[in-house]
Every structure is written in C-alpha cells, then in structure tokens.
C-alpha atoms as a PDB file:
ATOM      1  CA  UNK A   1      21.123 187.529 109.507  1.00  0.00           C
ATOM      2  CA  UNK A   2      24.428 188.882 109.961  1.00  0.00           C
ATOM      3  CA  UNK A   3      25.783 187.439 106.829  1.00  0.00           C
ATOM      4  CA  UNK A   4      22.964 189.510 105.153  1.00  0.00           C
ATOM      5  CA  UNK A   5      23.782 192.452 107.054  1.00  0.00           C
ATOM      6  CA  UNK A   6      27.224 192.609 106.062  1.00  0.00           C
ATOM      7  CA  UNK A   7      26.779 191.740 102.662  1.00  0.00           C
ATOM      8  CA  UNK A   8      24.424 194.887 102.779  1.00  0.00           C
ATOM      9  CA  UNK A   9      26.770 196.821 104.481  1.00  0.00           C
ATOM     10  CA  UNK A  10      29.546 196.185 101.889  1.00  0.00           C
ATOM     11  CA  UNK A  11      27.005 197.446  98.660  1.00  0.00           C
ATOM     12  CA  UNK A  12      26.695 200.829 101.087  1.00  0.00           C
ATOM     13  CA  UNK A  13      30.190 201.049 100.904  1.00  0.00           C
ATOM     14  CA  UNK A  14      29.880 201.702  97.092  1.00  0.00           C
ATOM     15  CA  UNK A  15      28.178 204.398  97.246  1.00  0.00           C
ATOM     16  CA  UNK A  16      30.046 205.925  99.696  1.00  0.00           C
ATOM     17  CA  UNK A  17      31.645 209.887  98.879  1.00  0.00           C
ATOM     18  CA  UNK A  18      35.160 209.983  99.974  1.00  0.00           C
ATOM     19  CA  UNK A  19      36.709 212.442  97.652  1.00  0.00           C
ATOM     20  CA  UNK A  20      39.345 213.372 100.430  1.00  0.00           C
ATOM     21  CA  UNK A  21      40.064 210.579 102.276  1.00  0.00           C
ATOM     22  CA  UNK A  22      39.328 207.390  99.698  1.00  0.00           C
ATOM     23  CA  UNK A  23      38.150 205.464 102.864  1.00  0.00           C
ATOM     24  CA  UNK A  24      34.737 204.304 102.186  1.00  0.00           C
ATOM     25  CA  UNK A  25      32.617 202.297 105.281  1.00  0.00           C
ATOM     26  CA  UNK A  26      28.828 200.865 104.990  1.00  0.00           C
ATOM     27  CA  UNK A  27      26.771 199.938 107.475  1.00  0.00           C
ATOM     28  CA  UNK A  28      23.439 197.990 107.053  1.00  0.00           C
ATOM     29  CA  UNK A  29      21.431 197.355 110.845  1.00  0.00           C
ATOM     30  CA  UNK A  30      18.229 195.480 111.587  1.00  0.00           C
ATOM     31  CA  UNK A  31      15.328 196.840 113.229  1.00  0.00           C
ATOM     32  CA  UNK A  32      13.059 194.464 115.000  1.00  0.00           C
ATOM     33  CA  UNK A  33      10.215 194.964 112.932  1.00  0.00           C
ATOM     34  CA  UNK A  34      12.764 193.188 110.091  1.00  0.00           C
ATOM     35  CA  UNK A  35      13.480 195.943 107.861  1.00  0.00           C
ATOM     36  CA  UNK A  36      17.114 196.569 106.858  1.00  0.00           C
ATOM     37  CA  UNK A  37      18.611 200.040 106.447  1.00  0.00           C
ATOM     38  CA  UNK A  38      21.965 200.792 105.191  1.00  0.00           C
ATOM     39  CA  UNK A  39      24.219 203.772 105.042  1.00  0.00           C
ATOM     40  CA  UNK A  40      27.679 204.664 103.487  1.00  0.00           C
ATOM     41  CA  UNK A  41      30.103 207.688 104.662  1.00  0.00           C
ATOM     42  CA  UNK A  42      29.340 210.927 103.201  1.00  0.00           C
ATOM     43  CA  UNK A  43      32.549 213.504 103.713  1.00  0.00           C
ATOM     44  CA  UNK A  44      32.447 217.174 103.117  1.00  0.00           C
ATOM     45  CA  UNK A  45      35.130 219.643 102.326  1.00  0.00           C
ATOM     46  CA  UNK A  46      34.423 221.204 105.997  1.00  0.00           C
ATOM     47  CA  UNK A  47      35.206 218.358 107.587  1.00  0.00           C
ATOM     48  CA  UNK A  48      32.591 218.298 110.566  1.00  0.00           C
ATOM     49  CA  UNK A  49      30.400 218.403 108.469  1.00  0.00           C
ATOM     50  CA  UNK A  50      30.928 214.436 107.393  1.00  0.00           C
ATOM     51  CA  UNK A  51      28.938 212.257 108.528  1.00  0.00           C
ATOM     52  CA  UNK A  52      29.763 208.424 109.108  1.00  0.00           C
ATOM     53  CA  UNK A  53      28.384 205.215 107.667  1.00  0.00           C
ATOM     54  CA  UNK A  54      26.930 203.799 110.915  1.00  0.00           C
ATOM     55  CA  UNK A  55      25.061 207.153 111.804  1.00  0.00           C
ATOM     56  CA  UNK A  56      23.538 207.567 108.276  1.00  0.00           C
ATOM     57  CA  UNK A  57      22.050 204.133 108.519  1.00  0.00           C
ATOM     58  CA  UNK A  58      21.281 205.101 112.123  1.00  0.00           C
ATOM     59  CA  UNK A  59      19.501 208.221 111.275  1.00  0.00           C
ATOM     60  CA  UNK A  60      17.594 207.208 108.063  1.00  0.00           C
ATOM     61  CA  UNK A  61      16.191 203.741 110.291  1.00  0.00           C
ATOM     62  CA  UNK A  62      14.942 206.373 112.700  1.00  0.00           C
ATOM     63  CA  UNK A  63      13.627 209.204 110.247  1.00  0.00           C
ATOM     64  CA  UNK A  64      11.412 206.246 108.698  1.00  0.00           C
ATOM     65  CA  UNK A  65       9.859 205.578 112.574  1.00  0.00           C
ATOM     66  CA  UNK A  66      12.245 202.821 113.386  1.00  0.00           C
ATOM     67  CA  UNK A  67      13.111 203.453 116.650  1.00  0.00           C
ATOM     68  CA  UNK A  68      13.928 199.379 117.986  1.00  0.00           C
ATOM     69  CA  UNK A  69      17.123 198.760 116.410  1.00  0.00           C
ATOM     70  CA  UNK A  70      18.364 195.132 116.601  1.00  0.00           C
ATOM     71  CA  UNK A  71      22.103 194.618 115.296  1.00  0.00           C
ATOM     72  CA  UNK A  72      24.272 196.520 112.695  1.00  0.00           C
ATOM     73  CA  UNK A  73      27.534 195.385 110.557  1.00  0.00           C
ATOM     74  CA  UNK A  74      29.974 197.805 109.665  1.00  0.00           C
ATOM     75  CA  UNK A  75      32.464 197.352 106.670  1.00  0.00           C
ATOM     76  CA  UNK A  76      35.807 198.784 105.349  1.00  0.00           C
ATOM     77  CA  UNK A  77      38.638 198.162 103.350  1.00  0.00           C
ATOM     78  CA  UNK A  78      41.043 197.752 106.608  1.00  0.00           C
ATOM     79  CA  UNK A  79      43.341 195.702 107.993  1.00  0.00           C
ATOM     80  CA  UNK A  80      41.161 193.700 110.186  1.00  0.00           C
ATOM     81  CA  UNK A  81      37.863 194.051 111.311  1.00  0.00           C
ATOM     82  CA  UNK A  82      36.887 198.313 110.687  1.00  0.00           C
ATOM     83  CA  UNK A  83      36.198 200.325 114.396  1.00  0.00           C
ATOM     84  CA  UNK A  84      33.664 202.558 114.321  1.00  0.00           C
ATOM     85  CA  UNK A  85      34.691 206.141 115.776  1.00  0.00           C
ATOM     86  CA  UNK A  86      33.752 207.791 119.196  1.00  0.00           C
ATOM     87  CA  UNK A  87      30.391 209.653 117.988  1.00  0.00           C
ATOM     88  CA  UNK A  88      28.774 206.841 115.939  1.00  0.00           C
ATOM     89  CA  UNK A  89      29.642 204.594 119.231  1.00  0.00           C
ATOM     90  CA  UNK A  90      27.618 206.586 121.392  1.00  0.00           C
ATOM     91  CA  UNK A  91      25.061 207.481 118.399  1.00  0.00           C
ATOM     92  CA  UNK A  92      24.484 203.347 118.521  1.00  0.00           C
ATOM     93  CA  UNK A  93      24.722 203.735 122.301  1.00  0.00           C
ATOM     94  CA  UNK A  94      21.218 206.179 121.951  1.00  0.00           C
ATOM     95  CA  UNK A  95      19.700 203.661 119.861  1.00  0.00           C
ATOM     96  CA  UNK A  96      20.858 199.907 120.939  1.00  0.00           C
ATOM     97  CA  UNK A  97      20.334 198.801 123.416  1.00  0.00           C
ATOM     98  CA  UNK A  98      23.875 197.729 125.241  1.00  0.00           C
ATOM     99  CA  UNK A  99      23.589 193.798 124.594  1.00  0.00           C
ATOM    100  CA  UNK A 100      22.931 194.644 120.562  1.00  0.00           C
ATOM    101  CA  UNK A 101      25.062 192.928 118.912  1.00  0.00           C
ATOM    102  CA  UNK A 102      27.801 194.584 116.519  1.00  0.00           C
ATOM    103  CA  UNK A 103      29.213 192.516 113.269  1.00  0.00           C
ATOM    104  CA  UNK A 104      32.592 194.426 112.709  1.00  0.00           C
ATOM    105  CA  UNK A 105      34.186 193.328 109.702  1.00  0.00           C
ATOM    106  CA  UNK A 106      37.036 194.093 105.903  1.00  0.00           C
ATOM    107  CA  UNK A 107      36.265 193.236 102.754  1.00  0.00           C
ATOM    108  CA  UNK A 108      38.295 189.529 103.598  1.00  0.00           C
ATOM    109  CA  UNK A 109      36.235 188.365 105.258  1.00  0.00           C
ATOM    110  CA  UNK A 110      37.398 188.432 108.638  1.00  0.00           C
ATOM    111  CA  UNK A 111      34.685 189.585 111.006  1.00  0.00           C
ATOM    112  CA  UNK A 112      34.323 190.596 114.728  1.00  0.00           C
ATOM    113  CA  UNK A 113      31.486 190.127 116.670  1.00  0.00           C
ATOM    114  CA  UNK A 114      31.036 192.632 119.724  1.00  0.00           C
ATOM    115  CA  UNK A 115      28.254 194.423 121.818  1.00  0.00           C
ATOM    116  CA  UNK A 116      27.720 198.173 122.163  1.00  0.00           C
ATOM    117  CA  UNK A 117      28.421 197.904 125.697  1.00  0.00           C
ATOM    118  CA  UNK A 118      32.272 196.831 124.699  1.00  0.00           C
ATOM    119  CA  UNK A 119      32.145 198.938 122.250  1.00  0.00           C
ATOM    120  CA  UNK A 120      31.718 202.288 125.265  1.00  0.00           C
ATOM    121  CA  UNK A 121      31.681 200.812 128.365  1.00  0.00           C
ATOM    122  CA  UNK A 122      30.551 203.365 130.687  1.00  0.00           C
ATOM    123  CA  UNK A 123      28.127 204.794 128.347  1.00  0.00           C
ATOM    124  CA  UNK A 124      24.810 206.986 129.214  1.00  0.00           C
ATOM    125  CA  UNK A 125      21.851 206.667 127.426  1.00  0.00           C
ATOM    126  CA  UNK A 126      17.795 206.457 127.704  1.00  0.00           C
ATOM    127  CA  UNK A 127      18.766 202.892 126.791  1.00  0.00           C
ATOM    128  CA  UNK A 128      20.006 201.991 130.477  1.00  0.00           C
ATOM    129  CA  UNK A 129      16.622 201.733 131.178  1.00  0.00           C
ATOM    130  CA  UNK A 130      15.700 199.419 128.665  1.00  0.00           C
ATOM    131  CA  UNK A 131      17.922 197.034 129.822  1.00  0.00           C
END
C-alpha cells in the first residue's frame, strides 16, 4: 500500500497551483474503509489563504464521511524526503491517530517512513483517546 500511496501522491502533485512559489507537493492517504484520497497544494495570491497538499487530501477524505484515516504519503521535488509544515502536522494530528504511519518521500525515490507522533510529539487531539 504505500507504494500505491505515493505513486498517488506524486499524480496530485501535477495538478498542483503554484504560480508563486513553483513548489508543488501531493498527498494521497488511506482510510480504513480502503478508499484513497489525494490532494495537491493550492496557493493564493493572499498567501494564508493557501492551502497545503496533505490538508486538501485531509479535508476532501473527511467532507466525503471518511473520518478513520489509516496512513498518508506526501511528495515533492526536494532534496530528500519532503516535511510537511506545522498546521498540516497537527491537521493529521486531528485525524490519525498518533501510531499512523507517514510515507515521506522526492520524486527519487528516497522515502521516509515516520509516525504522526514523531512528526509533533506533544500533540493534543480527540485522538489521545483513541489510542
């Protein structure tokens, strides 16, 4: 599966809207019930108003009624494995629970495997409890 996920994570990335920065991520995750759902990085001209790869694929699993999320991979054309930034860390920290595993990984193949829990230790979330 997490082959699959970040080959679906790196056809996200093509879509991806980047007119300022020309940095273009995708995400694909897994819910449990075995569905896939993928997301690129959308940026605006106001700049807060952006809104990363990893959330978009967050928030269109859950806007369909997927609320069990199971693993994601995130892609980028880095240098080494792409880290996702603060908010979509503790977006995946409201919706994985902390053992979920993370596929971090650049269009060279190399790939990082992690958990949301190293990804923000010392996190807060409904999903302590599910634990």
């Amino acid at each position: 599966m997490k082959n699959k996920l970040i080959l679906t994570a790196k056809e996200a990335l093509e879509n991806a809207y980047v007119p300022y920065s020309n940095f273009k991520v995708g995400a694909a995750l897994l819910t449990k019930s075995g569905k896939v759902y993928s997301g690129c990085n959308i940026e605006n001209s106001s700049f807060s108003l952006a809104c990363c790869a990893e959330r978009t694929a967050i928030f269109k699993a859950i806007s369909e009624g997927e609320i069990e999320l199971i693993s994601m991979a995130v892609i980028a054309d880095t240098e080494g494995p792409v880290s996702p930034c603060g908010a979509c860390r503790q977006v995946m920290t409201e919706f994985f629970t902390s053992d979920a595993q993370i596929y971090l990984s650049d269009l060279q193949g190399n790939i990082m495997e992690t958990t949301v829990k190293d990804l923000l230790p010392y996190s807060f979330s409904l999903q302590e409890n599910k634990n």
